[in-house]
Protein backbone atom coordinates (compact mmCIF):
# COMPACT_ATOMS: atom_id res chain seq x y z
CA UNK A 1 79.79 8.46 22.68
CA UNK A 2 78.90 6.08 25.48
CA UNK A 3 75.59 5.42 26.26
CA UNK A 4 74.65 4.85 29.99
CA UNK A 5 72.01 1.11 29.70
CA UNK A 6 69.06 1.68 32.06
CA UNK A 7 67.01 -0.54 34.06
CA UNK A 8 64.45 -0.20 31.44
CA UNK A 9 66.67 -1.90 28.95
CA UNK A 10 67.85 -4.53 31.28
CA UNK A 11 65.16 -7.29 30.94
CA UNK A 12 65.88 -7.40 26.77
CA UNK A 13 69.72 -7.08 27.16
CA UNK A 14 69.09 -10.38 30.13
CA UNK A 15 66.83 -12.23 27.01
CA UNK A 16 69.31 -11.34 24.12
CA UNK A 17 71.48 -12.92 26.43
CA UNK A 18 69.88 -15.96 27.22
CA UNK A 19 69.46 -16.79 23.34
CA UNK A 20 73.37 -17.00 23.30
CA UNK A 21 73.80 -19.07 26.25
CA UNK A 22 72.91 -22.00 24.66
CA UNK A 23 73.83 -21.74 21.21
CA UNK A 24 73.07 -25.22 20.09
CA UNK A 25 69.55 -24.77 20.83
CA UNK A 26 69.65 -28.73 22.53
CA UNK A 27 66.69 -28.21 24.67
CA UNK A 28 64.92 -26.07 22.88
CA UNK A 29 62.60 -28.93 21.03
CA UNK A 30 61.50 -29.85 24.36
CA UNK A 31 58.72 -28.29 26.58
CA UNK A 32 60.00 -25.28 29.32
CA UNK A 33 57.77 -27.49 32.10
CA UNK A 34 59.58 -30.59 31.04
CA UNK A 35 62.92 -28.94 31.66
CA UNK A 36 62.24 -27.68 34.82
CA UNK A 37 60.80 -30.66 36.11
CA UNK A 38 64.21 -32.14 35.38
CA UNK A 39 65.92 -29.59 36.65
CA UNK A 40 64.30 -29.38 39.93
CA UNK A 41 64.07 -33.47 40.37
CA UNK A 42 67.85 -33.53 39.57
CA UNK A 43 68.93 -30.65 42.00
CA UNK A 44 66.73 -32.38 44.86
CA UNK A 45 69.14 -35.23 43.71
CA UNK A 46 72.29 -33.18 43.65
CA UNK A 47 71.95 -30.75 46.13
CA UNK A 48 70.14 -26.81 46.07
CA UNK A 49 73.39 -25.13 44.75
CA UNK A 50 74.27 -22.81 41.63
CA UNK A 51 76.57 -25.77 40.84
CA UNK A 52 73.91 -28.25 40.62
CA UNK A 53 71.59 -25.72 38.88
CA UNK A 54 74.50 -25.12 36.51
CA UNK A 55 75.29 -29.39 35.75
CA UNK A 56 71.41 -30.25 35.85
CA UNK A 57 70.63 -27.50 33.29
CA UNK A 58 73.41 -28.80 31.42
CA UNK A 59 72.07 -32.31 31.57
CA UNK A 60 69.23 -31.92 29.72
CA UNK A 61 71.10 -30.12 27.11
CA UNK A 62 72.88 -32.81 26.56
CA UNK A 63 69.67 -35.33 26.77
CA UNK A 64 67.77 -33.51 24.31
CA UNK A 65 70.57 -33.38 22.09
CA UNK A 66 70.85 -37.15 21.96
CA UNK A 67 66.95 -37.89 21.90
CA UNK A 68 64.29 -36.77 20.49
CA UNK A 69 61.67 -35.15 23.13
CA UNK A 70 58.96 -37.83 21.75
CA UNK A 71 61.49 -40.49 22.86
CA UNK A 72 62.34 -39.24 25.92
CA UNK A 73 58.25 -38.28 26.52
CA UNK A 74 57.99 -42.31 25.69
CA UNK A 75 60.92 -43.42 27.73
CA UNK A 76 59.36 -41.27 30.92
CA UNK A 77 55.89 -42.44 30.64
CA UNK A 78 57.39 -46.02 30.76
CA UNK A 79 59.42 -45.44 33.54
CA UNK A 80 56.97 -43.96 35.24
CA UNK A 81 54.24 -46.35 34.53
CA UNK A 82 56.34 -49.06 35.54
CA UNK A 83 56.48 -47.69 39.10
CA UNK A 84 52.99 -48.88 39.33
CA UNK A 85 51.99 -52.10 41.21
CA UNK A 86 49.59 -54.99 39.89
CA UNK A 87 50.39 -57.51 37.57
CA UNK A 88 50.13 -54.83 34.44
CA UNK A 89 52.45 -52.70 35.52
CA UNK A 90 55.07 -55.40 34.26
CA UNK A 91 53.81 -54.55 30.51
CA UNK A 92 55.68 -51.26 31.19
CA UNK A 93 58.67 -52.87 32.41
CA UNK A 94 58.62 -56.03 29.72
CA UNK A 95 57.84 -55.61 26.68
CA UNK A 96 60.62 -54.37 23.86
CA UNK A 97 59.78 -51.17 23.20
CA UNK A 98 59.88 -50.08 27.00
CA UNK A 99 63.44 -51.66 27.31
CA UNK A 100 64.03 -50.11 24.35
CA UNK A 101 63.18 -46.56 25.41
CA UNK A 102 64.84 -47.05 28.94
CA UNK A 103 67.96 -48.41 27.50
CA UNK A 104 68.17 -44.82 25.07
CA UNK A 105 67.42 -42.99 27.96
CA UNK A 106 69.81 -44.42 30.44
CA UNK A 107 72.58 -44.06 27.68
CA UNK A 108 71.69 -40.42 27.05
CA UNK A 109 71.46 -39.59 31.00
CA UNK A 110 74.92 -41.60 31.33
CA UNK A 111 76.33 -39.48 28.49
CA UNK A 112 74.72 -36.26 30.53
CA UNK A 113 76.97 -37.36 33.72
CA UNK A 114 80.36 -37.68 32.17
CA UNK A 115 79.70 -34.19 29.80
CA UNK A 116 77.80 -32.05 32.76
CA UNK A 117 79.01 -33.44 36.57
């Protein structure tokens, strides 16, 4: 017997779905808000297009799977904080740990570029 699916069943068949798309799970240790602010800073990078939404959702996939979200939380605030001006924003740039974190960041984002664009 075939069953016709209505619209009512729709939104948990789209859910189920999503569970499967991403079978590894990479990003799922790291905050929804944190992956879409990737997401939309890297497709302001890469243009407004289903391909770009397709290789910037990919590349945080493939950065969470390489770090830890409290290394790439640490990595960010670094980066970030080093943006600042003033003679203390060069603790944020200097010191080991922050070239630390941005060196495991820039190697997971490199690894991101060769696996997702």
């Amino acid at each position: 017997m075939i069953r016709f699916v209505g619209f009512s069943s729709l939104p948990l068949l789209l859910i189920s779905g999503l569970a499967f798309a991403n079978p590894a799970g990479a990003a799922s240790d790291y905050p929804t808000v944190t992956v879409v602010n990737y997401v939309l800073g890297c497709m302001q990078t890469n243009g407004q297009t289903r391909q770009a939404l397709e290789s910037c959702s990919c590349s945080i996939d493939v950065i969470a799977s390489i770090l830890p979200f409290e290394d790439y939380e640490r990595a960010e605030t670094f980066k970030s904080m080093s943006l600042t001006t003033g003679e203390r924003s060069g603790l944020f740039r200097e010191n080991a740990p922050a070239k630390a974190a941005s060196t495991e960041l820039k190697r997971a984002q490199a690894e991101a570029d060769v696996r997702c664009f």
